[in-house]
PDB file of N, CA and C in Angstrom:
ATOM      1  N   UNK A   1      41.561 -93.734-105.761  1.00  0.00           N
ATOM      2  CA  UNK A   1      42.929 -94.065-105.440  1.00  0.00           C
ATOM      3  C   UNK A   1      43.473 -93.009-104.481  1.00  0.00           C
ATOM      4  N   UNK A   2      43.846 -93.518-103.574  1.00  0.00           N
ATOM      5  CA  UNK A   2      44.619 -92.659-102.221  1.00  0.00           C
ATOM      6  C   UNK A   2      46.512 -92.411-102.410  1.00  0.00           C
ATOM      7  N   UNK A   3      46.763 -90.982-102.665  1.00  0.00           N
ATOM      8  CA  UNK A   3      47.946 -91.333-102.793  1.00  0.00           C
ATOM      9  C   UNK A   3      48.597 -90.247-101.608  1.00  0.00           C
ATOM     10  N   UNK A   4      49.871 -90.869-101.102  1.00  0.00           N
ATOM     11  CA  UNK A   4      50.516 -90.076-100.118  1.00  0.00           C
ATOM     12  C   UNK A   4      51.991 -90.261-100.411  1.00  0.00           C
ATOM     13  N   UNK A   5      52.796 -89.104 -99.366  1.00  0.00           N
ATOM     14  CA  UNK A   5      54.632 -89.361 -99.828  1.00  0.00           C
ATOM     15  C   UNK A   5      55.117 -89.657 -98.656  1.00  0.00           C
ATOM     16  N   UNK A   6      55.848 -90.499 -98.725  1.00  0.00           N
ATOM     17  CA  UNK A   6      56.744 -90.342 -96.986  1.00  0.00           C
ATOM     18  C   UNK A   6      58.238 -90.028 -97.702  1.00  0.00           C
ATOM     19  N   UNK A   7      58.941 -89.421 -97.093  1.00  0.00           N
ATOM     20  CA  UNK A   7      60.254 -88.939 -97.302  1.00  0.00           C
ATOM     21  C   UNK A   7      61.177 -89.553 -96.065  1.00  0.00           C
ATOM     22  N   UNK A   8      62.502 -89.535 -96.238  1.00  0.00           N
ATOM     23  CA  UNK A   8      63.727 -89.873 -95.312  1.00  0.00           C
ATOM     24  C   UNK A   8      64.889 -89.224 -95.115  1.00  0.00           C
ATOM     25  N   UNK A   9      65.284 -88.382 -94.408  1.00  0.00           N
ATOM     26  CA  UNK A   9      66.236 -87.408 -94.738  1.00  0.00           C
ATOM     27  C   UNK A   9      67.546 -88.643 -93.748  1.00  0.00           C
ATOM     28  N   UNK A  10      68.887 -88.802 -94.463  1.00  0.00           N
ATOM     29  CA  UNK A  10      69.766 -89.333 -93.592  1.00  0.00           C
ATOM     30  C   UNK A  10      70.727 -88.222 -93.756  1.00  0.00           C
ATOM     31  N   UNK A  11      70.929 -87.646 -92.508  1.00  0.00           N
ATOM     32  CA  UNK A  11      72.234 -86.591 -91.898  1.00  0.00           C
ATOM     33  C   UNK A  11      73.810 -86.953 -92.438  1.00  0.00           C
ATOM     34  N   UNK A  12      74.618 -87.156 -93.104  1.00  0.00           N
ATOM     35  CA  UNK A  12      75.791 -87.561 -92.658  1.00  0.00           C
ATOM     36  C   UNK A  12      76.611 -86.815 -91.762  1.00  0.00           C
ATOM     37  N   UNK A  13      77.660 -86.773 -91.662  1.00  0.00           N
ATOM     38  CA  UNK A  13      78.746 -86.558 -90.889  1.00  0.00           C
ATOM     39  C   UNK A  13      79.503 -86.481 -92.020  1.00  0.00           C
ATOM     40  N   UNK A  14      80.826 -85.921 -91.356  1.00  0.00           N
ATOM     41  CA  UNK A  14      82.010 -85.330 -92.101  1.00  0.00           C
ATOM     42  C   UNK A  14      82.040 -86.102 -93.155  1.00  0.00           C
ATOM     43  N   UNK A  15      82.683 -87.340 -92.926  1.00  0.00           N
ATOM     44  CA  UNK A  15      82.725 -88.597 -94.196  1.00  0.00           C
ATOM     45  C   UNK A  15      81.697 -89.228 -94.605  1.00  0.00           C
ATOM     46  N   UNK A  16      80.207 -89.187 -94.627  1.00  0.00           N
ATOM     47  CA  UNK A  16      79.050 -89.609 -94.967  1.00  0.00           C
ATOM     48  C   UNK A  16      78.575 -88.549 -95.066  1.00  0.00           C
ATOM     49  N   UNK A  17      77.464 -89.129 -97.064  1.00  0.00           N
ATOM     50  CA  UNK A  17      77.015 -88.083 -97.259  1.00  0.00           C
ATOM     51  C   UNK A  17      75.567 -87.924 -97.027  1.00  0.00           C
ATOM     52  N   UNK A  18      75.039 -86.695 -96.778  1.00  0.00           N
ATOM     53  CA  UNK A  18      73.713 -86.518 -96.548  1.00  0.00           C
ATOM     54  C   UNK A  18      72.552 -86.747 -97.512  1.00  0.00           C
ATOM     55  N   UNK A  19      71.552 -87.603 -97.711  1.00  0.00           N
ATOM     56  CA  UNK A  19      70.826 -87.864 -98.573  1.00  0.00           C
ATOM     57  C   UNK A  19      69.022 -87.558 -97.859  1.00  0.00           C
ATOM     58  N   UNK A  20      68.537 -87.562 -99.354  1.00  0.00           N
ATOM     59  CA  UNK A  20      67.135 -87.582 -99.061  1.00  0.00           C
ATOM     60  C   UNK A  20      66.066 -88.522-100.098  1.00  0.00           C
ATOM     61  N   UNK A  21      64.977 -89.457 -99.648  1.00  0.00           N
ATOM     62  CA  UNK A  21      64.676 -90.347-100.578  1.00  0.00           C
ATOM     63  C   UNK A  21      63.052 -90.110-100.447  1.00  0.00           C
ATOM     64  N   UNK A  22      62.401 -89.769-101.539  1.00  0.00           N
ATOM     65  CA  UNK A  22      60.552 -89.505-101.184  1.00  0.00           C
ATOM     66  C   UNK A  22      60.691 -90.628-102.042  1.00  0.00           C
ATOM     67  N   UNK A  23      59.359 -91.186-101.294  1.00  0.00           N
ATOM     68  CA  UNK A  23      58.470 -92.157-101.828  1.00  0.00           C
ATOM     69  C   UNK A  23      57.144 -92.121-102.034  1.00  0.00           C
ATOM     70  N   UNK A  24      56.662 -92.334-103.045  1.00  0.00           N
ATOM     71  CA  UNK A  24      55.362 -92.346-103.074  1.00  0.00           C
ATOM     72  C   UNK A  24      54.590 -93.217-103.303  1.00  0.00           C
ATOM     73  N   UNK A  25      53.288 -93.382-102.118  1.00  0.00           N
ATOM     74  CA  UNK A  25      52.635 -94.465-101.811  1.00  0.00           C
ATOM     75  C   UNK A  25      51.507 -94.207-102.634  1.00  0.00           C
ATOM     76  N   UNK A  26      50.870 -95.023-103.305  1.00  0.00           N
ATOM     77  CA  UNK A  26      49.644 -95.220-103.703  1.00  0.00           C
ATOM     78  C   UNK A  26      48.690 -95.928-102.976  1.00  0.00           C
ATOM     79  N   UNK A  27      47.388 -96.324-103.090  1.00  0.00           N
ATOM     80  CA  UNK A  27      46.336 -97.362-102.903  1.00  0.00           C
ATOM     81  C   UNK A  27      45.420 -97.531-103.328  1.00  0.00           C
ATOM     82  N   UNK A  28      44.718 -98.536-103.232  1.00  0.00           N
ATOM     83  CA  UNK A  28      44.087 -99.475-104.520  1.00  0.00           C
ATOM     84  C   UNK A  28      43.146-100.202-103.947  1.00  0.00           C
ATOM     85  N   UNK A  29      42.162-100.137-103.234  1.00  0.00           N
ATOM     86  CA  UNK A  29      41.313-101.173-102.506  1.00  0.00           C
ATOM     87  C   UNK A  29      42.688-101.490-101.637  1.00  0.00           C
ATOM     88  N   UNK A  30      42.496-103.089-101.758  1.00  0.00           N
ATOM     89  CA  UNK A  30      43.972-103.638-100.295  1.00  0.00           C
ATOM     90  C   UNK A  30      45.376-103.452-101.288  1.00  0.00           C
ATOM     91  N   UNK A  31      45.654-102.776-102.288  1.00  0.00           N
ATOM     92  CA  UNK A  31      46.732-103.075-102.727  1.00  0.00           C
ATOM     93  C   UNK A  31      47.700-101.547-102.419  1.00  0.00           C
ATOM     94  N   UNK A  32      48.915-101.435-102.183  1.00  0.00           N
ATOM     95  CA  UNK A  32      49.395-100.779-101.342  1.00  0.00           C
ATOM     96  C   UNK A  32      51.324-100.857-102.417  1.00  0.00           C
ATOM     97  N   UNK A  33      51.147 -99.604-103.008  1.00  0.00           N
ATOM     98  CA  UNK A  33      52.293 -99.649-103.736  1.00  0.00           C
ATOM     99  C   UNK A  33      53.337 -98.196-103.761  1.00  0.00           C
ATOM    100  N   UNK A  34      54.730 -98.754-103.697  1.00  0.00           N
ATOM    101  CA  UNK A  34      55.102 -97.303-103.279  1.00  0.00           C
ATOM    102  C   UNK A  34      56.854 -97.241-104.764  1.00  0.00           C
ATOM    103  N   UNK A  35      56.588 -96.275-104.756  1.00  0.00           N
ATOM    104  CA  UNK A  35      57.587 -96.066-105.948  1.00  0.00           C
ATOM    105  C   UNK A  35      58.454 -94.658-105.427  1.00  0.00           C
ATOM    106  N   UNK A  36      59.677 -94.585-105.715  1.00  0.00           N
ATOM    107  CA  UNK A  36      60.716 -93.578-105.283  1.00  0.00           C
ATOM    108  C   UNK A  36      60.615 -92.471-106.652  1.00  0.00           C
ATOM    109  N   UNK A  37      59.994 -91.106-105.826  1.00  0.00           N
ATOM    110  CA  UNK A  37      59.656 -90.354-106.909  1.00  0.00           C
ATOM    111  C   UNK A  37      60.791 -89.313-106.773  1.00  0.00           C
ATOM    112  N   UNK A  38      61.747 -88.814-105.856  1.00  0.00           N
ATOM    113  CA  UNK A  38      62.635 -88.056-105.517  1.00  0.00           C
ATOM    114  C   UNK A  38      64.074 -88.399-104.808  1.00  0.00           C
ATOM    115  N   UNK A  39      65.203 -88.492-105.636  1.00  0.00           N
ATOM    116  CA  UNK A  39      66.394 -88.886-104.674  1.00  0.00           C
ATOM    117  C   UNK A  39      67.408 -87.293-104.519  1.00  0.00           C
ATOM    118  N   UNK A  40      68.238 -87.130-103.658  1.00  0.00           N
ATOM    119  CA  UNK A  40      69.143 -85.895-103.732  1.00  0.00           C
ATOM    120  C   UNK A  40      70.150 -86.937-102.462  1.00  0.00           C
ATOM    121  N   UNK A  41      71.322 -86.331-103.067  1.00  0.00           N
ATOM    122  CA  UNK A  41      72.972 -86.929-102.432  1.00  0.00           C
ATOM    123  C   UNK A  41      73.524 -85.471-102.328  1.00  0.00           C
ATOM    124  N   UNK A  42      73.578 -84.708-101.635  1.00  0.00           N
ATOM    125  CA  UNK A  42      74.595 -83.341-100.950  1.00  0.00           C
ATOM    126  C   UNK A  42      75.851 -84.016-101.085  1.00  0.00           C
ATOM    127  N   UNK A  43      76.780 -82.811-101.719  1.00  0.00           N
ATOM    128  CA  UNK A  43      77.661 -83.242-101.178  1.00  0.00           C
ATOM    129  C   UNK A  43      78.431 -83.784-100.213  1.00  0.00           C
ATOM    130  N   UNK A  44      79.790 -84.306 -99.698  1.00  0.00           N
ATOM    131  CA  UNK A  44      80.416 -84.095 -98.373  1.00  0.00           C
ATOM    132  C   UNK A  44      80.367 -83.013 -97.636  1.00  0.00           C
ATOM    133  N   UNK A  45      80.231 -82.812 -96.703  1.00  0.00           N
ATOM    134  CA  UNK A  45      80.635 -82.084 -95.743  1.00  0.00           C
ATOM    135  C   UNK A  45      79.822 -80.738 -96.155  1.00  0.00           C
ATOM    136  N   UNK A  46      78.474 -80.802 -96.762  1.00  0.00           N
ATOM    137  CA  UNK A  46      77.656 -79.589 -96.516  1.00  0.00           C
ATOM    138  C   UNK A  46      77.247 -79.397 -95.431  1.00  0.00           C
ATOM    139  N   UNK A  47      76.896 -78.548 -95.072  1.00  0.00           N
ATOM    140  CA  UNK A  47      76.516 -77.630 -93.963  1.00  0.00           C
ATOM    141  C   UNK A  47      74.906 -77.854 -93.633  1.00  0.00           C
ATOM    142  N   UNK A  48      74.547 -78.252 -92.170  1.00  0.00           N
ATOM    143  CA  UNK A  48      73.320 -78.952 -92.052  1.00  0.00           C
ATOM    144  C   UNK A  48      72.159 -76.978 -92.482  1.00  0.00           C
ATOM    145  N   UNK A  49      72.892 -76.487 -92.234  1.00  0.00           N
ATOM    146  CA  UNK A  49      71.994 -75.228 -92.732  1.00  0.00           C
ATOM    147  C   UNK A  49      71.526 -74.922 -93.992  1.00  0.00           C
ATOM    148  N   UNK A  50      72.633 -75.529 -95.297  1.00  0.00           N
ATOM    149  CA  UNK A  50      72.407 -75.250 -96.405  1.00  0.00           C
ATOM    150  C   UNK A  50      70.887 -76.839 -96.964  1.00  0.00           C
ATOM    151  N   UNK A  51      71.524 -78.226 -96.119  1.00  0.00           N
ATOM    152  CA  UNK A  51      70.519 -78.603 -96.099  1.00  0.00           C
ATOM    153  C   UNK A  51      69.033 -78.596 -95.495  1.00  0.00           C
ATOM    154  N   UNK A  52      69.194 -78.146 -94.404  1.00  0.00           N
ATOM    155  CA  UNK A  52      67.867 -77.293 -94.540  1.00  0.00           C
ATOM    156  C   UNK A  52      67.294 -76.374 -95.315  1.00  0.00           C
ATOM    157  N   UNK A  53      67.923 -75.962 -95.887  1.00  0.00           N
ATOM    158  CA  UNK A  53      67.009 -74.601 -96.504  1.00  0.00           C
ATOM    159  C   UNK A  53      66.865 -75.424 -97.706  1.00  0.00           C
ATOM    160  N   UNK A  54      67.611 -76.335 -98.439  1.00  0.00           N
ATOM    161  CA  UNK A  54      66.842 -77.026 -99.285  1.00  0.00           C
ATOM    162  C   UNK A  54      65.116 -78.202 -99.350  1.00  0.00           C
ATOM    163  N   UNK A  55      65.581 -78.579 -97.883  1.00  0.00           N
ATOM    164  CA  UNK A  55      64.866 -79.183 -97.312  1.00  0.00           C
ATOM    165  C   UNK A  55      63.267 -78.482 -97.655  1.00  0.00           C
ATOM    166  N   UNK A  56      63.202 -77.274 -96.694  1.00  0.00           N
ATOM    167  CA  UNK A  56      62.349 -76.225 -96.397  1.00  0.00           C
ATOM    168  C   UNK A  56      61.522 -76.422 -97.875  1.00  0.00           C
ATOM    169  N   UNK A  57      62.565 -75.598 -98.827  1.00  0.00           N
ATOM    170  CA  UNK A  57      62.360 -74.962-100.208  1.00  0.00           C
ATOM    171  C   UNK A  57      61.446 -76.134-100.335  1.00  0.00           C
ATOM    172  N   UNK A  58      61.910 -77.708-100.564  1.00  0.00           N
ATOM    173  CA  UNK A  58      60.889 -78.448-101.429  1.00  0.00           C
ATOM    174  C   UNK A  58      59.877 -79.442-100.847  1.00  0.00           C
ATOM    175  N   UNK A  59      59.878 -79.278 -99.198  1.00  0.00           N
ATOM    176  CA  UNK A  59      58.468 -79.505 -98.761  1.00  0.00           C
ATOM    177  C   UNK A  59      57.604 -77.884 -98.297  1.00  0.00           C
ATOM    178  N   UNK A  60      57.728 -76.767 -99.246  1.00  0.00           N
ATOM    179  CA  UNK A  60      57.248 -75.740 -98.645  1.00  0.00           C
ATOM    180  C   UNK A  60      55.937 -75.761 -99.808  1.00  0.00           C
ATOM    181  N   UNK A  61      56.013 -76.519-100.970  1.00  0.00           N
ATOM    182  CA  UNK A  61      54.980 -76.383-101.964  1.00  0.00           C
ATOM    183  C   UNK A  61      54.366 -78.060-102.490  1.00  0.00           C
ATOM    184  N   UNK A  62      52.940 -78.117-102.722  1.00  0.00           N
ATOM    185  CA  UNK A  62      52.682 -79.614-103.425  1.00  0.00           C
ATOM    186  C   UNK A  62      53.887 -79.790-103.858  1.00  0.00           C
ATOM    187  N   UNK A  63      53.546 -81.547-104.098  1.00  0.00           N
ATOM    188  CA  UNK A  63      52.793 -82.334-103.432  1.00  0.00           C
ATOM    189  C   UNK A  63      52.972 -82.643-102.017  1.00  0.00           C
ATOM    190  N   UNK A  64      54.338 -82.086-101.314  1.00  0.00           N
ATOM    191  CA  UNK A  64      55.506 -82.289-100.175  1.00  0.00           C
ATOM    192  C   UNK A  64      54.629 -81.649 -99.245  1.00  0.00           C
ATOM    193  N   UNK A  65      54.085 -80.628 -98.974  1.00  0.00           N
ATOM    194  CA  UNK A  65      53.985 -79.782 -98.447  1.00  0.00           C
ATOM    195  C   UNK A  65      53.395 -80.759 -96.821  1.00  0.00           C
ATOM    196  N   UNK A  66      52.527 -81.075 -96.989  1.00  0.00           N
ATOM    197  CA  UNK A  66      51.766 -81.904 -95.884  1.00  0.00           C
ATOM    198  C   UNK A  66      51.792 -83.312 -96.081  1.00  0.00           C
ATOM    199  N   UNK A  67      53.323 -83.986 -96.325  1.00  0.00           N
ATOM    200  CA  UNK A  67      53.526 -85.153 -96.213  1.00  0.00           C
ATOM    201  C   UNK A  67      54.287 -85.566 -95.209  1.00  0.00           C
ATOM    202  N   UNK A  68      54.928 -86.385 -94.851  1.00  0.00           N
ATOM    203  CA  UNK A  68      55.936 -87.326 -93.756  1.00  0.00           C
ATOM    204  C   UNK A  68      57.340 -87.134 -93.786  1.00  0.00           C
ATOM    205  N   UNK A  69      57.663 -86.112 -93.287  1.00  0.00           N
ATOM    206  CA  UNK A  69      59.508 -86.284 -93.546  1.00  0.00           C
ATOM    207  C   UNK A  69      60.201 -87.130 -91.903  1.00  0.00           C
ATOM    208  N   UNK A  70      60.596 -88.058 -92.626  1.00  0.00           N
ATOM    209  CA  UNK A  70      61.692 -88.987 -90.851  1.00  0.00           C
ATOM    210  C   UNK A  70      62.998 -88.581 -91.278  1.00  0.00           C
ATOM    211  N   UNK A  71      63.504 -88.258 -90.083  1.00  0.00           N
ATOM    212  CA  UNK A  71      65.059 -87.740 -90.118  1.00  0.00           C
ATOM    213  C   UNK A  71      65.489 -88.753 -89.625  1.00  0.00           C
TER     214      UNK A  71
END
């Protein structure tokens, strides 16, 4: 079984909040299944610095480390 994560970071802006969603893909011969193993909602109006360094912190170690982050 092949398993991998893709992640999604969405930025907000002042009035939208910044989120992040990992997923994790499995596989199975042709079968191809993905389940949401990580959600985080920042507050309003954090600071794209403080989300980075969270960012950093939890793709800096397994399983994240060498997976897919799309901004």
């Amino acid at each position: 079984m092949d398993i991998s994560y893709i992640s999604g970071l969405d930025l907000g802006q002042q009035s939208d909040y910044s989120a992040l969603a990992v997923a994790e893909r499995t596989e199975s011969g042709e079968n191809k299944n993905y389940a949401i193993r990580h959600l985080v909602r920042w507050p309003l109006q954090t600071p794209y610095t403080q989300i980075a360094t969270d960012i950093v912190s939890l793709f800096r170690r397994p399983p994240l480390c060498k997976s897919i982050l799309c901004v």
